[in-house]
Protein backbone atom coordinates (compact mmCIF):
# COMPACT_ATOMS: atom_id res chain seq x y z
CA UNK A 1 4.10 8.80 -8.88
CA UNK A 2 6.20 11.65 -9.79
CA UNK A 3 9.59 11.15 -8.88
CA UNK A 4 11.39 13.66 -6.19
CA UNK A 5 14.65 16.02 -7.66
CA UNK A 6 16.65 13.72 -4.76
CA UNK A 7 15.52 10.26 -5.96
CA UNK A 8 16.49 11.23 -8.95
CA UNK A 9 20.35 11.85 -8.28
CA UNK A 10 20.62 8.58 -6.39
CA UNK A 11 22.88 5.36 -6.89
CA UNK A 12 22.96 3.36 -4.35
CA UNK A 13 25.71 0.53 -3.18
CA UNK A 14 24.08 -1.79 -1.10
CA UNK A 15 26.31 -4.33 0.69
CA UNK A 16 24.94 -7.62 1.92
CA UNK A 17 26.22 -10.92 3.31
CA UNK A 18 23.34 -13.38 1.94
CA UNK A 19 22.93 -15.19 5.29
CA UNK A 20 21.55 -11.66 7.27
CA UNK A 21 18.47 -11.72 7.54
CA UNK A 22 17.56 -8.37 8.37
CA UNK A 23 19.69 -7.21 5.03
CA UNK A 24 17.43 -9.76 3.06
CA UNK A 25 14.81 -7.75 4.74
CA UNK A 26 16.15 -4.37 3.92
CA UNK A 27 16.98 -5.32 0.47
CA UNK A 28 13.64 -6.01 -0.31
CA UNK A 29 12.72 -2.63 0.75
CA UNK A 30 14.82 -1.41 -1.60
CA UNK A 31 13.81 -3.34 -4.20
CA UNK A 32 10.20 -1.54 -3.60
CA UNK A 33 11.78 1.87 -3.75
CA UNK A 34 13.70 1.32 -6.98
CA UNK A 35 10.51 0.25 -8.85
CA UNK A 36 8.47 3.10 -7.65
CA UNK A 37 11.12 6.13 -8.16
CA UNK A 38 14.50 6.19 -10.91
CA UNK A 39 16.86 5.25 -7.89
CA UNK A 40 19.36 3.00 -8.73
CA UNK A 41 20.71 0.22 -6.88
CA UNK A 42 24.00 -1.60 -6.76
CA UNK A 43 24.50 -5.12 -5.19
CA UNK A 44 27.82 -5.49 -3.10
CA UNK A 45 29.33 -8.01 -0.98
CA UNK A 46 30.00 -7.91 2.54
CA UNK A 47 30.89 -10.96 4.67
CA UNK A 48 30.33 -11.41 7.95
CA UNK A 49 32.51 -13.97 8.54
CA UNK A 50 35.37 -11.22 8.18
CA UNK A 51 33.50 -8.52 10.33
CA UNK A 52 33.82 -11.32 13.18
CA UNK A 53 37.16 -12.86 12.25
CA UNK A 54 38.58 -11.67 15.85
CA UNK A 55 36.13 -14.55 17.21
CA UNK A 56 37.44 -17.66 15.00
CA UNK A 57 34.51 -20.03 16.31
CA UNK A 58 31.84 -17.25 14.96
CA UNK A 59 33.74 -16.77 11.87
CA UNK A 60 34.22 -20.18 11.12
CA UNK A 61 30.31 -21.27 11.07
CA UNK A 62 29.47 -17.83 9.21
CA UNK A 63 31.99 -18.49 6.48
CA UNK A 64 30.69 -21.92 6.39
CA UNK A 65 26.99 -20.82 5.87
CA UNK A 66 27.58 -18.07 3.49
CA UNK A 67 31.01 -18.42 1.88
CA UNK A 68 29.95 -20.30 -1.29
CA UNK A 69 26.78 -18.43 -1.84
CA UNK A 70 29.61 -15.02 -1.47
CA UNK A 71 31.43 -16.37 -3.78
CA UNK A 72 28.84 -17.66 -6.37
CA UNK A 73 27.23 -13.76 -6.29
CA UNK A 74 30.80 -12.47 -6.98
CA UNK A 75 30.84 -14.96 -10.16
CA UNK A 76 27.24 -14.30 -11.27
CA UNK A 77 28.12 -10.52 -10.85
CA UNK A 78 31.60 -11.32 -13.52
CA UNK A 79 29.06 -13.21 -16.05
CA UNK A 80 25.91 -11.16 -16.27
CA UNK A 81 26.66 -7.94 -13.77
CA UNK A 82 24.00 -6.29 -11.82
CA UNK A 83 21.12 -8.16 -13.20
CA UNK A 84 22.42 -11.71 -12.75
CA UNK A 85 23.84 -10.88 -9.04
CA UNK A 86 19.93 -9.24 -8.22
CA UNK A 87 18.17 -12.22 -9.61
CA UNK A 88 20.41 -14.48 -7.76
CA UNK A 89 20.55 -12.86 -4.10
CA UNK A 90 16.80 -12.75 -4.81
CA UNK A 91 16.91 -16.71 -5.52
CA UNK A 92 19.09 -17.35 -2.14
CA UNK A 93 17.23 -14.46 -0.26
CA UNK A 94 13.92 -17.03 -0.64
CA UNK A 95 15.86 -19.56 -0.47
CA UNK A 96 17.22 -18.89 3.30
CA UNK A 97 14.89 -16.74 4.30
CA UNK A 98 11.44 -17.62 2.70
CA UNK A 99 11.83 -21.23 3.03
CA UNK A 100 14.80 -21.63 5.85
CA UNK A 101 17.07 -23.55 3.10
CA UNK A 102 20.64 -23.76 4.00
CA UNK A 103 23.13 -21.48 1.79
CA UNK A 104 25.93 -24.43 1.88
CA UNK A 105 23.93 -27.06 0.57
CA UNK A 106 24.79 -27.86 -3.51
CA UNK A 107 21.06 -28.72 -4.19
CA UNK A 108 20.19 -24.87 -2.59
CA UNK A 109 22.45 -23.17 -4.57
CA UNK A 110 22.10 -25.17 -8.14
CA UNK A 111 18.11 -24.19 -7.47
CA UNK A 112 19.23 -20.77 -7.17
CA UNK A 113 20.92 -20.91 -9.65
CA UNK A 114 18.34 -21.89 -11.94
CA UNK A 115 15.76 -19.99 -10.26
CA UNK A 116 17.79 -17.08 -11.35
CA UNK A 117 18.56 -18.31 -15.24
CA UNK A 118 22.03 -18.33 -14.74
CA UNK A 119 23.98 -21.80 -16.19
CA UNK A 120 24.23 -24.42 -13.85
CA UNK A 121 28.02 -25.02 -14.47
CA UNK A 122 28.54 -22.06 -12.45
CA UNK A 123 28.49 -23.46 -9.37
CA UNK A 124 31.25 -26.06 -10.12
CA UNK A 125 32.89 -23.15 -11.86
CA UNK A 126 33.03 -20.86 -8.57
CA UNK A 127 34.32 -23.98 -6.37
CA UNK A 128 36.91 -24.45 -8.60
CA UNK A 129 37.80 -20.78 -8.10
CA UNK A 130 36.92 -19.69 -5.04
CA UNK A 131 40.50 -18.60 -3.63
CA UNK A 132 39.85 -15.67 -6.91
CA UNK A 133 36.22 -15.28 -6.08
CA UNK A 134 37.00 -14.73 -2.02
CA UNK A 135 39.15 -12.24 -2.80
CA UNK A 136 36.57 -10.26 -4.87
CA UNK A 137 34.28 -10.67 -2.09
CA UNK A 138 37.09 -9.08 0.57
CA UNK A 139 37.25 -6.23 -2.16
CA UNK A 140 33.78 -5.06 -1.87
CA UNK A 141 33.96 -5.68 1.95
CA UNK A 142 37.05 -3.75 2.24
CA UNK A 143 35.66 -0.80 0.01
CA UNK A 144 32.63 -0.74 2.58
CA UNK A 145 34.61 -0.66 5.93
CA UNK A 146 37.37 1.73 4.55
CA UNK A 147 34.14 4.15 2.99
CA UNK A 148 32.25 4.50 5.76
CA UNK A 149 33.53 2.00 8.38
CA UNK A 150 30.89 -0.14 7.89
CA UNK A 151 30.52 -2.93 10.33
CA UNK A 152 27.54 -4.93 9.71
CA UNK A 153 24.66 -5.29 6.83
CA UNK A 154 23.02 -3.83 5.27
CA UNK A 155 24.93 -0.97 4.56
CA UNK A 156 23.79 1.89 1.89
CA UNK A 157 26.65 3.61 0.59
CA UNK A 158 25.07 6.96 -1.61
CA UNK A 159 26.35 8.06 -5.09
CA UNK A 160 27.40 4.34 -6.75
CA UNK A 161 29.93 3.67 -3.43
CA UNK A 162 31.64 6.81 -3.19
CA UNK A 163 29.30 8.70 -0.73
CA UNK A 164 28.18 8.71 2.70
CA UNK A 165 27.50 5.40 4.02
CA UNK A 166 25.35 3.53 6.80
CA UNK A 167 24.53 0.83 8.52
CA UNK A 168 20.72 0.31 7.81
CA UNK A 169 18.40 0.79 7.91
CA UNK A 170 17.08 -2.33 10.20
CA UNK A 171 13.47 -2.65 9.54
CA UNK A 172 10.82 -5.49 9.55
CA UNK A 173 8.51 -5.56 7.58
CA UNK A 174 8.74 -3.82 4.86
CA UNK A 175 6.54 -0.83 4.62
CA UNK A 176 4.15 -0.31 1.42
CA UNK A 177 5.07 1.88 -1.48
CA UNK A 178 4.14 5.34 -0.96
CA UNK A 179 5.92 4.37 2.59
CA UNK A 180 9.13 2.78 1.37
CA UNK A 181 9.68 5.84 -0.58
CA UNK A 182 8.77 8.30 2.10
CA UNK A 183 11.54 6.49 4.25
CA UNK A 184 14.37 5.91 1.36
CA UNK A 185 14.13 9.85 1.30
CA UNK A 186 14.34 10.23 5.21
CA UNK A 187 17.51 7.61 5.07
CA UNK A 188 18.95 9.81 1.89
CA UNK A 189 18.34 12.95 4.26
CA UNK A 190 20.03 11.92 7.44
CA UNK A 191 23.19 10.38 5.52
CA UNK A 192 23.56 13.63 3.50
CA UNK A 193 24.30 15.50 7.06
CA UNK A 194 28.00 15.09 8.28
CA UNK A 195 27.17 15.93 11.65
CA UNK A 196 24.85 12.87 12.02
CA UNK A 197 26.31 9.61 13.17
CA UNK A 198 23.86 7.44 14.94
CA UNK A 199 20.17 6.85 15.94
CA UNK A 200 18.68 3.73 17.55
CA UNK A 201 16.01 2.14 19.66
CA UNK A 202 15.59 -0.87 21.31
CA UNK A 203 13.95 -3.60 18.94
CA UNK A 204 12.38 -5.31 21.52
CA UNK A 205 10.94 -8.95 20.35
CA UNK A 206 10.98 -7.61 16.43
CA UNK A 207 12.14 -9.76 14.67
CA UNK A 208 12.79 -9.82 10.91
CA UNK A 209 10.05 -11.44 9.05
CA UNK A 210 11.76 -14.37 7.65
CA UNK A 211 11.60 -18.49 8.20
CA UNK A 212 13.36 -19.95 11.55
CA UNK A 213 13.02 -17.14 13.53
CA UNK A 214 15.52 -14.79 15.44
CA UNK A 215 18.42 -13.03 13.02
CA UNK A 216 21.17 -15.80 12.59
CA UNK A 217 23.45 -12.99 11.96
């Protein structure tokens, strides 16, 4: 395929929480698009737990599903940077979402772990610094709400983060190639126009494509 002038220009940011399912959904789509054209993509944090933080009893059970595997990502990110954090939100994505594995469980995330070929001594590693790691979680949250006031995943934020940003895009399922890349352009379009702040439609009973379900999050 002969890549467009515009997917050629393009770094992505791509902010996830690992417990959404419809960014595990998303991501994949991405995933698609950056093997077919020279886009690149960079994994970011987001939690969800902080987006909802006004509604402590939400907050609480988010944090409590996702906050370890947050932190863990922001650790595999420190060790072995954008490779190791793609290999491992792809180990958790399947995890969660293939297989409907809980993100707080230490057998989960050691599997991940070596799922991904990262050491196994990480995950006692990012316990015993999670305070640290939690707060390198916040900062890619924080970069993502004060970019583009970004209040849910996924969120694409264009040139490496410092760009126009969005929420989305939601889909289920993922689309084939030729497709994926047809849409990755439409979604590059619409966020390169200032004057453009929101489409949506009523999903009806779509649901994202993953194990257990309705979205969790």
């Amino acid at each position: 395929m002969t890549p467009s002038a515009a997917a050629l220009t393009e770094h992505v940011r791509f902010h996830f929480d690992p417990l959404c399912p419809w960014a595990w959904v998303t991501s994949r789509w991405m995933v698609k698009v950056a093997a077919a054209e020279p886009v690149r993509v960079s994994w970011a944090l987001f939690s969800l737990a902080e987006i909802n933080k006004d509604d402590p009893a939400v907050a609480a059970r988010q944090r409590a599903a996702s906050g370890r595997a947050l932190q863990l990502l922001a650790l595999a990110r420190e060790t072995g940077g954008q490779p190791a954090i793609g290999r491992l939100f792809t180990a958790l994505g399947e995890a969660r979402h293939s297989r409907g594995e809980p993100l707080d469980d230490d057998g989960v995330l050691a599997a991940a772990l070596a799922e991904a070929a990262l050491g196994a001594d990480l995950l006692a590693r990012a316990d015993r610094e999670a305070d640290r790691l939690w707060s390198v979680v916040l900062v890619d949250h924080t970069a993502a709400v004060e970019r583009c006031g970004a209040f849910g995943v996924p969120t694409l934020i264009l040139d490496a983060g410092q760009g126009p940003g969005m929420f989305g895009p939601v889909i289920s399922p993922v689309p084939d190639e030729a497709e994926s890349v047809e849409l990755f352009r439409d979604v590059v379009r619409c966020l390169r126009r200032p004057y453009l702040f929101e489409m949506k439609r009523e999903r009806g009973e779509t649901r994202a494509l993953v194990a257990g379900g309705p979205p969790a999050a």
